[in-house]
Protein backbone atom coordinates (compact mmCIF):
# COMPACT_ATOMS: atom_id res chain seq x y z
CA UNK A 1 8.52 -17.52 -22.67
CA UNK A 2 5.61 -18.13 -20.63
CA UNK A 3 7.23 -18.47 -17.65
CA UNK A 4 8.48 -14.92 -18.43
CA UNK A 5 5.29 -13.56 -18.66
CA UNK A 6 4.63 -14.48 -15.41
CA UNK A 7 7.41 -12.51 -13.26
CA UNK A 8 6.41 -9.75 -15.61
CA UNK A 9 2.14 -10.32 -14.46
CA UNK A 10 3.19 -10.72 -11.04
CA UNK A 11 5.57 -7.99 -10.79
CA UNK A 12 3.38 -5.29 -12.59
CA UNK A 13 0.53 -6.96 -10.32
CA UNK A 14 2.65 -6.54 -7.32
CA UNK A 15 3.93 -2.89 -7.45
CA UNK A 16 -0.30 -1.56 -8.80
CA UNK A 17 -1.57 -3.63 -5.84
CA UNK A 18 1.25 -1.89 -3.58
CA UNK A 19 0.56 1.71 -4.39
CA UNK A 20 -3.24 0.90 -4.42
CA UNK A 21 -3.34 -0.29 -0.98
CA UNK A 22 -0.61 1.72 0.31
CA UNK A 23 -2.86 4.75 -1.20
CA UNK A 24 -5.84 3.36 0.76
CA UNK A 25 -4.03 2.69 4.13
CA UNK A 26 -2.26 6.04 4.12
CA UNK A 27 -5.49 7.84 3.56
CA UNK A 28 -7.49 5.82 6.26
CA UNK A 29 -4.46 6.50 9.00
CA UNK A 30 -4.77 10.56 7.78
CA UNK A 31 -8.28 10.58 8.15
CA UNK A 32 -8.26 8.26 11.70
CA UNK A 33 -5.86 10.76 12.86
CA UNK A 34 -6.58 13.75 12.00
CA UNK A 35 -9.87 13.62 14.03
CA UNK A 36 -7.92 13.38 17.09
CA UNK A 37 -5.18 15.40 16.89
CA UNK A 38 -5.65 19.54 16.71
CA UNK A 39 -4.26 21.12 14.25
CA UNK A 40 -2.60 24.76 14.75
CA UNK A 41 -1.56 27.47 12.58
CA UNK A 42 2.29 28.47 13.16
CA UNK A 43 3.73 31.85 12.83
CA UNK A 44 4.33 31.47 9.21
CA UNK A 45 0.06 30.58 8.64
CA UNK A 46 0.55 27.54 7.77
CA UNK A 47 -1.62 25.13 9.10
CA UNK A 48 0.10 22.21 10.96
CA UNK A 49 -0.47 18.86 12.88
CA UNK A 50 1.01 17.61 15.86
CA UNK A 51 1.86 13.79 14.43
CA UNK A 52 4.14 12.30 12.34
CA UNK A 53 2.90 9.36 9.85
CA UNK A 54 4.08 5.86 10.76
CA UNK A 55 5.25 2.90 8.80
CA UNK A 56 2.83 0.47 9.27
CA UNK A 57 0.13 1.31 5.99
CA UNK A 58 3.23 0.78 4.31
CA UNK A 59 4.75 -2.46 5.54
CA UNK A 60 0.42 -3.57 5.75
CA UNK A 61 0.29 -2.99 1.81
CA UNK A 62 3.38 -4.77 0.98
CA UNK A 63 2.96 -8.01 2.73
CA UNK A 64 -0.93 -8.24 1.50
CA UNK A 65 0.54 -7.52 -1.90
CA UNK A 66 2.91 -10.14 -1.59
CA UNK A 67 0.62 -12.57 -0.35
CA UNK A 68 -2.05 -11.98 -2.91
CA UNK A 69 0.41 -11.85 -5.90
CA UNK A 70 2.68 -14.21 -5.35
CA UNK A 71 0.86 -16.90 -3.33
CA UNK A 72 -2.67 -17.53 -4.38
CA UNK A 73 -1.91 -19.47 -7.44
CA UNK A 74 -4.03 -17.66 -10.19
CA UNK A 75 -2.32 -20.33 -13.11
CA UNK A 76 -3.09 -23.64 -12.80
CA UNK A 77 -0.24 -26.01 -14.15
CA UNK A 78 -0.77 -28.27 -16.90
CA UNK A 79 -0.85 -31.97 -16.36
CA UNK A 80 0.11 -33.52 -19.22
């Protein structure tokens, strides 16, 4: 039952720690970015950007998440 509990803590803890960092990553590439690139308005007025987002917030977020939920050992066995 406890053990249970566990993959259920680490799981939740995994996938809020994911979309939390992947949040933060994404938003710190947009803003990097979007500094440098101009931005143009096409013939429809919307307003566009000449980049496309990459991958790499995304694979950054998972494999901290991974590491911080599921290898830093936040129970401590018993002993007895």
């Amino acid at each position: 039952m406890k053990a249970t509990f566990r993959v259920i803590y680490r799981l939740v803890g995994f996938v809020l720690l994911f979309f939390l960092l992947g949040t933060l990553f994404v938003y710190i590439e947009t803003v990097a970015i979007e500094d440098n690139i101009e931005s143009f308005v096409d013939e429809s007025g919307i307003l566009q950007n000449k980049y496309e987002k990459s991958l790499i917030p995304i694979i950054a977020s998972s494999i901290i998440s991974y590491i911080v939920i599921f290898h830093i050992p936040w129970f401590k066995k018993n002993e007895n």
